[in-house]
N, C-alpha and C. Protein backbone atom coordinates (compact mmCIF):
# COMPACT_ATOMS: atom_id res chain seq x y z
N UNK A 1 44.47 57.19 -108.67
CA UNK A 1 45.86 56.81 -108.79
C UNK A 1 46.72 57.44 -107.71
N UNK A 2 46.39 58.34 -106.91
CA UNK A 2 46.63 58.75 -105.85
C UNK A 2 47.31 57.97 -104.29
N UNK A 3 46.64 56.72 -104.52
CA UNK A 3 47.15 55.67 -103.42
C UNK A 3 48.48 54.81 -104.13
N UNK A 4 49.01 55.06 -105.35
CA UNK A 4 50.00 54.15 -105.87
C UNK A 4 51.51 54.20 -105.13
N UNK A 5 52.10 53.71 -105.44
CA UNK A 5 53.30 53.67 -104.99
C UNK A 5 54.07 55.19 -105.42
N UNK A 6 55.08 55.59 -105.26
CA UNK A 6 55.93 56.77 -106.07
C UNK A 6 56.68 55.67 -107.22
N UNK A 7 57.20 54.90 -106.97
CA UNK A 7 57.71 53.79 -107.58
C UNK A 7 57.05 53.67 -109.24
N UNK A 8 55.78 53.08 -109.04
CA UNK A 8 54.84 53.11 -109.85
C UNK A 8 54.19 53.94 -110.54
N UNK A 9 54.12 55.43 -110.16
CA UNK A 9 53.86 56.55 -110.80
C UNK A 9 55.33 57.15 -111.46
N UNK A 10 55.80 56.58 -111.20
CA UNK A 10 57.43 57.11 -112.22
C UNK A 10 57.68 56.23 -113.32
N UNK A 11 56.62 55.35 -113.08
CA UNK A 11 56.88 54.35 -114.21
C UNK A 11 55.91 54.36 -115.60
N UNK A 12 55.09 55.32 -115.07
CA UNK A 12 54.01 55.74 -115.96
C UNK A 12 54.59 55.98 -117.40
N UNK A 13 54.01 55.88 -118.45
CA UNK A 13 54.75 56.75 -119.16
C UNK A 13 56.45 56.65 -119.94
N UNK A 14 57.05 55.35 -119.29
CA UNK A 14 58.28 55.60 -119.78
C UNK A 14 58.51 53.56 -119.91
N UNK A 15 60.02 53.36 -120.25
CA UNK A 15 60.37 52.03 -121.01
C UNK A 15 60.77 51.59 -119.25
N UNK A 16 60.51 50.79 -118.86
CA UNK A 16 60.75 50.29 -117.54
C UNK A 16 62.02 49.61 -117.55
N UNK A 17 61.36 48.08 -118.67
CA UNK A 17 62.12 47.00 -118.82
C UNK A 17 62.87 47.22 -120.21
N UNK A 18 63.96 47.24 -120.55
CA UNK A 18 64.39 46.67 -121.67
C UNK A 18 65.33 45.45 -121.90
N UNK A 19 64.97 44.61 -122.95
CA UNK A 19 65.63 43.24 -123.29
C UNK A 19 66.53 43.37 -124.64
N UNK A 20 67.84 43.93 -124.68
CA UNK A 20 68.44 43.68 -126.04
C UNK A 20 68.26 42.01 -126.76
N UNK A 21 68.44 41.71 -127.67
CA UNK A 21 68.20 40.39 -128.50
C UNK A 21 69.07 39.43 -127.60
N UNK A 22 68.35 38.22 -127.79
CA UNK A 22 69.83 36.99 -127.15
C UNK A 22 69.20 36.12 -128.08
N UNK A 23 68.18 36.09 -128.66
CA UNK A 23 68.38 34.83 -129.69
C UNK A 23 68.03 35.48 -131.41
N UNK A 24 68.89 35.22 -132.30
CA UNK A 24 68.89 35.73 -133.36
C UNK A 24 68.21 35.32 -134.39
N UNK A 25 66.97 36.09 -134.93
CA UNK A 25 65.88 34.93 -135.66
C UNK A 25 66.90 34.33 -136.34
N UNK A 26 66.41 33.08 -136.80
CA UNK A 26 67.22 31.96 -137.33
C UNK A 26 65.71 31.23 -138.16
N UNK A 27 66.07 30.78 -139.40
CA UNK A 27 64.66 29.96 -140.34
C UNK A 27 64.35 28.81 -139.71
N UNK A 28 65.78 27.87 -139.46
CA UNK A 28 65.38 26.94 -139.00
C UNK A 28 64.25 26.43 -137.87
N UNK A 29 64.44 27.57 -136.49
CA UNK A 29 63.42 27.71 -135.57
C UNK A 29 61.95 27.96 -136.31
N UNK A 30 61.90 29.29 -136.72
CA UNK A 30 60.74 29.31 -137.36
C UNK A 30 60.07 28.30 -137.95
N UNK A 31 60.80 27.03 -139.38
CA UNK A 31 60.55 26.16 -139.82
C UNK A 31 59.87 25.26 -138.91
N UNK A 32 60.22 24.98 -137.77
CA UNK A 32 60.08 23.86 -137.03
C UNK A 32 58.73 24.47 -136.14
N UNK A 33 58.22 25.26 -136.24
CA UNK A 33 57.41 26.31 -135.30
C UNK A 33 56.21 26.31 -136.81
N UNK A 34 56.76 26.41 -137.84
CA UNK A 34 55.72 26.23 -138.37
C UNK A 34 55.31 24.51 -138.93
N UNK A 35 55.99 23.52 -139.15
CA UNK A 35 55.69 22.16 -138.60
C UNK A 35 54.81 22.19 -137.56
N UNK A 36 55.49 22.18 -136.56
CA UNK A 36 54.06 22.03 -135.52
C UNK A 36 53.14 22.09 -135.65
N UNK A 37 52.47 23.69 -135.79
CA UNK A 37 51.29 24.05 -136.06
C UNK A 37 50.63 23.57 -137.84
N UNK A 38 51.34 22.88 -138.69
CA UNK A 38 51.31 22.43 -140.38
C UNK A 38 51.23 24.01 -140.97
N UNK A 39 51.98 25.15 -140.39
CA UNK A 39 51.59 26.38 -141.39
C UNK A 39 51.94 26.26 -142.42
N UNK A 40 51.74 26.09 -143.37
CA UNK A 40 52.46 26.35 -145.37
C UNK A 40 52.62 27.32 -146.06
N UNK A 41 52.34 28.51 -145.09
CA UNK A 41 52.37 29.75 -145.72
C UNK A 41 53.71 29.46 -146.40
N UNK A 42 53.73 29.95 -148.15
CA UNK A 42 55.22 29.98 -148.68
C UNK A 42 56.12 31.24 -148.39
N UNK A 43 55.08 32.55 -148.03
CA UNK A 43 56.67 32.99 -147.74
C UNK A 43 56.97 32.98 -146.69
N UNK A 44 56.98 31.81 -145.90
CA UNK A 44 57.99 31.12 -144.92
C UNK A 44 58.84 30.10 -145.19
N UNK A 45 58.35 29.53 -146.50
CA UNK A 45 59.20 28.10 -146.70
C UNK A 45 60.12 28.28 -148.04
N UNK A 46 59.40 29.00 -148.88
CA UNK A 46 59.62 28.93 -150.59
C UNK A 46 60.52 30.48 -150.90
N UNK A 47 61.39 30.35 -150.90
CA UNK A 47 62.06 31.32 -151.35
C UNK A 47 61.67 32.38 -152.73
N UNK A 48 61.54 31.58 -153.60
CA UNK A 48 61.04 31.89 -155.05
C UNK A 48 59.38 33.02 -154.65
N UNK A 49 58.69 32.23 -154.72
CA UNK A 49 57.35 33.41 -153.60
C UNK A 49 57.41 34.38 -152.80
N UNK A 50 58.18 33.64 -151.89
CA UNK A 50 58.44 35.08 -151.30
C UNK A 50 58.83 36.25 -151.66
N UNK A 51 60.39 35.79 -152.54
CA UNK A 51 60.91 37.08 -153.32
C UNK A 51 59.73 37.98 -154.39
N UNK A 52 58.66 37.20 -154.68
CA UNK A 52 58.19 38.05 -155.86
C UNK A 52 57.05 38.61 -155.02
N UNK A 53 56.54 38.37 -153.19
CA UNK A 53 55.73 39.00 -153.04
C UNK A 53 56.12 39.84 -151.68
N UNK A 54 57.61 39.28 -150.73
CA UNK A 54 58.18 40.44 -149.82
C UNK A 54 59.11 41.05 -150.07
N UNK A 55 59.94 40.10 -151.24
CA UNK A 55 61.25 40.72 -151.14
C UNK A 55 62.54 39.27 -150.52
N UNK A 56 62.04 38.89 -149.61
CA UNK A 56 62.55 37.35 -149.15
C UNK A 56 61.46 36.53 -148.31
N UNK A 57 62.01 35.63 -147.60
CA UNK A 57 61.23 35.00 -147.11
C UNK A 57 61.48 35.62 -145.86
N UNK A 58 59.76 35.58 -144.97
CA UNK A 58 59.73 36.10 -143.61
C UNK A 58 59.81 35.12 -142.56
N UNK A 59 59.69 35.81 -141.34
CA UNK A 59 59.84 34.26 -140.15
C UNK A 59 57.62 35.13 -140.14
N UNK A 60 57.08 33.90 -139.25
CA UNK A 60 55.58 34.35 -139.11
C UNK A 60 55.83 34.94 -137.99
N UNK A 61 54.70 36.02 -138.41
CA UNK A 61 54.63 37.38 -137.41
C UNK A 61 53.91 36.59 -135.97
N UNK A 62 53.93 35.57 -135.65
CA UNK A 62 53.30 34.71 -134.56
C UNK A 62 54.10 34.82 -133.49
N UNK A 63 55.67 34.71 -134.14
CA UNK A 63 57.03 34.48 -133.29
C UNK A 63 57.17 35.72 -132.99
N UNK A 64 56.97 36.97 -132.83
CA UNK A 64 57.56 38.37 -132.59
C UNK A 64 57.75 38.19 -131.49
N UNK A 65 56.76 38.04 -130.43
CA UNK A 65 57.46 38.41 -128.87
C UNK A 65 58.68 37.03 -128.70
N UNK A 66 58.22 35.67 -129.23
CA UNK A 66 59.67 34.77 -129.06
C UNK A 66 60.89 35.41 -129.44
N UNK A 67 60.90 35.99 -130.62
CA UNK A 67 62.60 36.55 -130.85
C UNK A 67 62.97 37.60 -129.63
N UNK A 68 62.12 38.03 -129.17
CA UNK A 68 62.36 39.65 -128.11
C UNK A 68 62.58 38.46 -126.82
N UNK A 69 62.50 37.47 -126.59
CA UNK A 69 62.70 37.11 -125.09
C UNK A 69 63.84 36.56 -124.96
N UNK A 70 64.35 37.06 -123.55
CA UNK A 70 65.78 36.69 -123.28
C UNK A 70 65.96 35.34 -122.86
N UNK A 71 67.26 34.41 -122.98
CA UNK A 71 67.05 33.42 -122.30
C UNK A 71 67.35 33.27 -121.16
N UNK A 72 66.54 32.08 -120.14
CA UNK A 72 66.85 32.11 -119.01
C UNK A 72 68.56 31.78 -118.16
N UNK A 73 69.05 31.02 -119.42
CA UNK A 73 70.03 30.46 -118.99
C UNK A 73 70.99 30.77 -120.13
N UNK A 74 72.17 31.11 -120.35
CA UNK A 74 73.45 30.86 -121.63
C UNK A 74 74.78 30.51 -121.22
N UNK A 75 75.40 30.19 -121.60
CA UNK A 75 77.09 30.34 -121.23
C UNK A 75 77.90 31.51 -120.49
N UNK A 76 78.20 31.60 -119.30
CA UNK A 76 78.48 32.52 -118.84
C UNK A 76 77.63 33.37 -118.36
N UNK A 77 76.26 33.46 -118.28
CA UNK A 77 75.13 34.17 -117.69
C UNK A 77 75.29 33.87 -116.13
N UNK A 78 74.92 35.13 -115.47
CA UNK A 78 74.99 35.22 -114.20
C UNK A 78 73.59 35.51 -113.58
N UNK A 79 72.96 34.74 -112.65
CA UNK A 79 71.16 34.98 -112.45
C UNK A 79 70.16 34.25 -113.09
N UNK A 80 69.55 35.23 -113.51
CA UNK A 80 67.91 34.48 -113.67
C UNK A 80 68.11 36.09 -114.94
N UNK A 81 67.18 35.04 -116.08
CA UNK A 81 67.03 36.27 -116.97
C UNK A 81 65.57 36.85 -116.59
N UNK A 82 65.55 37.76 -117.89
CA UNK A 82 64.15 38.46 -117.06
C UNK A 82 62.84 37.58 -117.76
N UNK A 83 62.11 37.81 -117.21
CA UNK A 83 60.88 37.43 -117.17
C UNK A 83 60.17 37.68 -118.25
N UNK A 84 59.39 36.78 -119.53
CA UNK A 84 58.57 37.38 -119.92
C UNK A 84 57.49 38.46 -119.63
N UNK A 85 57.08 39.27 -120.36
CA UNK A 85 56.43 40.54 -119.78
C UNK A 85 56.76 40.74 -118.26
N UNK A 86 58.20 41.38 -117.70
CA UNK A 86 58.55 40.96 -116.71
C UNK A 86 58.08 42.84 -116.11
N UNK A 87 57.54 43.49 -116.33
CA UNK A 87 56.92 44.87 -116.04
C UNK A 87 55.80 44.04 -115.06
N UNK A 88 55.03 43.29 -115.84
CA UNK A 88 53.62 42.90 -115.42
C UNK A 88 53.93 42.44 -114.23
N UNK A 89 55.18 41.21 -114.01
CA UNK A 89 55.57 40.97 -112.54
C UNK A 89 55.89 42.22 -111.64
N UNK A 90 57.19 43.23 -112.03
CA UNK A 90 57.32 43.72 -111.01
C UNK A 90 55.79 44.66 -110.56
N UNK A 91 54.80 45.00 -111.45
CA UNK A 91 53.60 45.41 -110.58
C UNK A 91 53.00 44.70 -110.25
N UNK A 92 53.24 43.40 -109.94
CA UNK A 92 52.69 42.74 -109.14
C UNK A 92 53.02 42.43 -107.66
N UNK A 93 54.10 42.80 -107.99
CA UNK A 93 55.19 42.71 -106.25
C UNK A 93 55.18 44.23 -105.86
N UNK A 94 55.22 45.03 -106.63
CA UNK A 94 54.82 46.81 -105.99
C UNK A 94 53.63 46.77 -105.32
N UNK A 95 52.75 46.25 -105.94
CA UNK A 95 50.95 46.71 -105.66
C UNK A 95 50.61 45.66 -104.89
N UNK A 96 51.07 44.46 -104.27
CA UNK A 96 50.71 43.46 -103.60
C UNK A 96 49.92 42.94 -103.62
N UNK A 97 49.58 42.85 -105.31
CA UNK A 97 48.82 41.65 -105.84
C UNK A 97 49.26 40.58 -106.99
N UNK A 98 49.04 39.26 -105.89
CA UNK A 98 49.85 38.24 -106.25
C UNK A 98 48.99 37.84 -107.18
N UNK A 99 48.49 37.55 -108.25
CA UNK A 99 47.68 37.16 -109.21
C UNK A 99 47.20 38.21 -110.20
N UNK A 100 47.38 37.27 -111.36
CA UNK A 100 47.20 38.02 -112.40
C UNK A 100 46.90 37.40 -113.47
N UNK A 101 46.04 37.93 -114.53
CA UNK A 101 45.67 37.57 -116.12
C UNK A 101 45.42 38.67 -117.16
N UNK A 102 45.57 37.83 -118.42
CA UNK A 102 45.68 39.02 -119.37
C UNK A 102 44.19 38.84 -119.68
N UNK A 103 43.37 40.19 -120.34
CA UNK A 103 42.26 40.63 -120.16
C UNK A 103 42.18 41.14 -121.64
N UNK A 104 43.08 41.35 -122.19
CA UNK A 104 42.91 41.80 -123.77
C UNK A 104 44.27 41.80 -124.24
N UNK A 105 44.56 41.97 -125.69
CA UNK A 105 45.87 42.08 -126.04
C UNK A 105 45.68 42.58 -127.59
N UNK A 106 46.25 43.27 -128.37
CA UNK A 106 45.76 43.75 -128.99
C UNK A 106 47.89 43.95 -129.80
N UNK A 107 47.66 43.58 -131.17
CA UNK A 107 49.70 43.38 -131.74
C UNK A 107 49.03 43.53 -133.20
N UNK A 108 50.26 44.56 -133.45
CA UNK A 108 50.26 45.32 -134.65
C UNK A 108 51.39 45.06 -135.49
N UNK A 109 51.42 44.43 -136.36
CA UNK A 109 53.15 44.56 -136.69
C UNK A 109 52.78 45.35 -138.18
N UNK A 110 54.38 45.75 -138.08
CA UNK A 110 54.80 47.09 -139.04
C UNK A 110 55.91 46.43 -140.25
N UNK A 111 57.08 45.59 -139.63
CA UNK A 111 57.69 45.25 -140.69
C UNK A 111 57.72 44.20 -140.55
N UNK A 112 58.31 42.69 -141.15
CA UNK A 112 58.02 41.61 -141.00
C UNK A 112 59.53 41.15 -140.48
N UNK A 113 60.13 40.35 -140.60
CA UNK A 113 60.90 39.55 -139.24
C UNK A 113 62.02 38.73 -139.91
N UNK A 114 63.34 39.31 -140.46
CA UNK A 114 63.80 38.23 -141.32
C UNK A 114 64.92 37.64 -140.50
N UNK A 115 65.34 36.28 -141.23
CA UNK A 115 66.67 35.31 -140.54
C UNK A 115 67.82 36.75 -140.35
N UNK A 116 68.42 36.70 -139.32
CA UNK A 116 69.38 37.75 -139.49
C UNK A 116 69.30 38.75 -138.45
N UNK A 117 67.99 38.81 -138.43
CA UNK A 117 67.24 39.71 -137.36
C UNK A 117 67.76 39.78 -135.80
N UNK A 118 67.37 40.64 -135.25
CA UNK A 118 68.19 40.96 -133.98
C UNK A 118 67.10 41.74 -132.97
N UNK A 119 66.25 41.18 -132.76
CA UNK A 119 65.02 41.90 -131.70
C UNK A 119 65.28 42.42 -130.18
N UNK A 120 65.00 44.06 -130.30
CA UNK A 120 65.18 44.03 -129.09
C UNK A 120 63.43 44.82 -128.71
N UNK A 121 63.77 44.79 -126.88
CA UNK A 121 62.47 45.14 -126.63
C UNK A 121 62.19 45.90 -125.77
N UNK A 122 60.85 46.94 -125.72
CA UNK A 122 60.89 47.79 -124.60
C UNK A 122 59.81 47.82 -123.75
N UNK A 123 59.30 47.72 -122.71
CA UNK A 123 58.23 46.98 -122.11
C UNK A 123 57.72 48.62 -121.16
N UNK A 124 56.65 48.89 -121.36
CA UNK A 124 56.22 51.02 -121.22
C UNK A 124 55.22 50.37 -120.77
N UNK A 125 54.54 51.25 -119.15
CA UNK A 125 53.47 51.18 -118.37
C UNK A 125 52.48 52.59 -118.83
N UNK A 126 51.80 51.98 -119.68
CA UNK A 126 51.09 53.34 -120.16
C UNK A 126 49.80 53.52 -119.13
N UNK A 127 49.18 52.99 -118.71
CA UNK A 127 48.46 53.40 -117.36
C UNK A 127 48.24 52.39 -116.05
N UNK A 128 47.62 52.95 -115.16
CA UNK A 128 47.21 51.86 -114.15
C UNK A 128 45.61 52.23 -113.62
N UNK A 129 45.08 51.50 -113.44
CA UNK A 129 43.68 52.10 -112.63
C UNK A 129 43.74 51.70 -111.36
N UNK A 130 42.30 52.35 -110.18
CA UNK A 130 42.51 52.44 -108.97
C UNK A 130 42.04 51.06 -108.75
N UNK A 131 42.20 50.61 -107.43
CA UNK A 131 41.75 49.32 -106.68
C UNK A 131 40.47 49.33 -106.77
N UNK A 132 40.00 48.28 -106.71
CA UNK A 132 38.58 48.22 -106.93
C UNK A 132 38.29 46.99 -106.36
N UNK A 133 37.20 46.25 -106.16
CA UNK A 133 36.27 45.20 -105.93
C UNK A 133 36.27 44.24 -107.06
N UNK A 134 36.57 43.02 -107.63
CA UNK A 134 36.36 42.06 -108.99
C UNK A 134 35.32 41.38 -108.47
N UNK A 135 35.28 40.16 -109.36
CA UNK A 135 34.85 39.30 -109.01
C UNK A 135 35.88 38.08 -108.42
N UNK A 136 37.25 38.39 -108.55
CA UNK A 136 38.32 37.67 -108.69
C UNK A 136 38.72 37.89 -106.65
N UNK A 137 38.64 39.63 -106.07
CA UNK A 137 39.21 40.18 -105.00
C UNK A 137 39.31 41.13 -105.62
N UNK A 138 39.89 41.75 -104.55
CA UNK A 138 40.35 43.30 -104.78
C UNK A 138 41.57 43.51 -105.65
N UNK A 139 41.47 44.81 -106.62
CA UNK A 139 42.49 44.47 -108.05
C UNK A 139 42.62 45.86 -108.57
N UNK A 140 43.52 45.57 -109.67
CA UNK A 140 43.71 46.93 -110.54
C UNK A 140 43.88 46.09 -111.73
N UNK A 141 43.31 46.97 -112.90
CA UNK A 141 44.21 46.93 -114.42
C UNK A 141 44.86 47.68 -114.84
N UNK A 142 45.99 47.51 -115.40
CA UNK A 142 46.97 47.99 -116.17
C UNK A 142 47.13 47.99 -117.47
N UNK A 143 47.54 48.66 -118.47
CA UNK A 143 48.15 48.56 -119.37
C UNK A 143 49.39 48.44 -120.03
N UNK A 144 50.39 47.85 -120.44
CA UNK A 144 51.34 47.92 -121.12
C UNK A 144 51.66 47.59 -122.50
N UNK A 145 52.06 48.21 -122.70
CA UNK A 145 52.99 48.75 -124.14
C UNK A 145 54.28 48.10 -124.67
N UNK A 146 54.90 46.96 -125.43
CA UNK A 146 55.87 45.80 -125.85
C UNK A 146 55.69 46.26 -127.50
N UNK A 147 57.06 47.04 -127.11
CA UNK A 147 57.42 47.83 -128.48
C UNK A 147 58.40 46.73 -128.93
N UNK A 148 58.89 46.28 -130.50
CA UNK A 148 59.53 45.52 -130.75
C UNK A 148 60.68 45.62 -131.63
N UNK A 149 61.58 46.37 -131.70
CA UNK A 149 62.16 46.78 -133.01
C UNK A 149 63.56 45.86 -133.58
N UNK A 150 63.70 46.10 -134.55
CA UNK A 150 64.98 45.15 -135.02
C UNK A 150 66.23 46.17 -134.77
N UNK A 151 67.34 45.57 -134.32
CA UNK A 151 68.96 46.23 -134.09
C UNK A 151 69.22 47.66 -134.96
N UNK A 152 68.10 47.71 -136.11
CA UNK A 152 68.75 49.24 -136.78
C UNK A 152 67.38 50.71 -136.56
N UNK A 153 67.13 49.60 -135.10
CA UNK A 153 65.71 50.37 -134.59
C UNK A 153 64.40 50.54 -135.40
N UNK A 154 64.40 50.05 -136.59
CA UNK A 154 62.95 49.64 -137.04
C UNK A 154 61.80 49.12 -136.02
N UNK A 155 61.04 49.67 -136.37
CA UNK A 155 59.39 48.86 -135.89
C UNK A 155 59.37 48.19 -136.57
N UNK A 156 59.32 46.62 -135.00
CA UNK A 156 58.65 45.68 -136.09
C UNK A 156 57.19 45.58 -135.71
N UNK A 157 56.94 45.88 -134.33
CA UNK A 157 55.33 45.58 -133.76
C UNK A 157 55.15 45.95 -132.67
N UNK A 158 54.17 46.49 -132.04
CA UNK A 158 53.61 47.13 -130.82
C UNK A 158 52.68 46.36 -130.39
N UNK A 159 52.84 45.48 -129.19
CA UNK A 159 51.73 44.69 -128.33
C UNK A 159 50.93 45.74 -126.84
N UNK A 160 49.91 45.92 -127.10
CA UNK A 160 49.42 46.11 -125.95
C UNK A 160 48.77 45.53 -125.10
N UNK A 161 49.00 45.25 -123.67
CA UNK A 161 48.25 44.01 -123.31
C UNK A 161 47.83 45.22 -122.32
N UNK A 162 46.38 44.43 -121.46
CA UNK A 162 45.35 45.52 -120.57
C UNK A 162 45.81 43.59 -120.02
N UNK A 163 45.92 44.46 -118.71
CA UNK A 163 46.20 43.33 -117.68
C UNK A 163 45.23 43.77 -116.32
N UNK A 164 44.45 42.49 -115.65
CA UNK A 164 44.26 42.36 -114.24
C UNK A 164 44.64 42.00 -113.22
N UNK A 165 45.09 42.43 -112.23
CA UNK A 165 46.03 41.39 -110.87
C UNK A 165 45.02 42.17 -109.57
N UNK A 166 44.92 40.65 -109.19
CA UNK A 166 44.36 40.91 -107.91
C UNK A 166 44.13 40.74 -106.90
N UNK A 167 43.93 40.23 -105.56
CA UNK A 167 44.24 39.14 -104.13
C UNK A 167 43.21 38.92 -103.86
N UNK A 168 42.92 37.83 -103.55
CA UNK A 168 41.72 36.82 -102.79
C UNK A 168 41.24 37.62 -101.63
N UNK A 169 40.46 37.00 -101.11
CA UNK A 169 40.19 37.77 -99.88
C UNK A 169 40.71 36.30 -98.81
């Protein structure tokens, strides 16, 4: 880790990116998200069930990183919003490797996700490894850390993704 950027070694270890909420879970989205896919889980749809087995009805823990992403565009927004897992980009423009895929991912959730909700998010570079040889070009993997909590700072879920980026020859 010795050849990294200073940039990148300060980033070790700490919240890089953060995204306060811009879209507020809402049932209706969820509803229509679970249409698509035909989910019937009731405590997404049935109020009565739910109450006797969460307490209310939940949104599905499927949507967690959707509520945490900002939008690209709103009323009065100035720019470009950020990027999903937008950490993973900027080490990709530090380390000057233009390509990249996710390699594992691994999401834990802690509390469940109700209408009302207010997700914000914190996106932590918990390691990097050295350059190496793939089969892809020459590369590194990374890890990051997509902590998820609701507005009164609850955990709702911790994603870790182990990422590869790497350049052709």
């Amino acid at each position: 880790m010795s050849d990294l950027p200073d940039l990148v070694k300060n980033w070790i270890g700490k919240t890089v990116v953060k995204v306060d909420h811009t879209v507020t879970v809402e049932r209706g989205l969820w509803l229509t998200f679970c249409a698509a896919v035909q989910d019937g889980n009731p405590l997404y749809w049935e109020d009565a069930i739910a109450q006797e087995h969460t307490g209310r009805v939940i949104a599905p823990p499927a949507l967690l990183a959707g509520w945490g992403s900002e939008l690209d565009w709103y009323p009065g927004k100035q720019g470009h919003g950020v990027r999903p897992l937008e950490l993973h980009f900027m080490l990709k423009e530090a380390l000057g490797l233009p390509n990249g895929i996710t390699i594992g991912v691994e999401l834990e959730f802690h509390e469940p996700v109700h209408a009302g909700d207010k997700v914000q998010v914190e996106q932590m570079l918990r390691a990097v490894g050295d350059e190496k040889p793939t089969r892809l070009g020459i590369g590194r993997k990374w890890t990051i850390d997509v902590v998820y909590r609701r507005q009164d700072q609850v955990l709702l879920g911790l994603q870790t993704l182990e990422m590869l980026a790497y350049r052709t020859p």
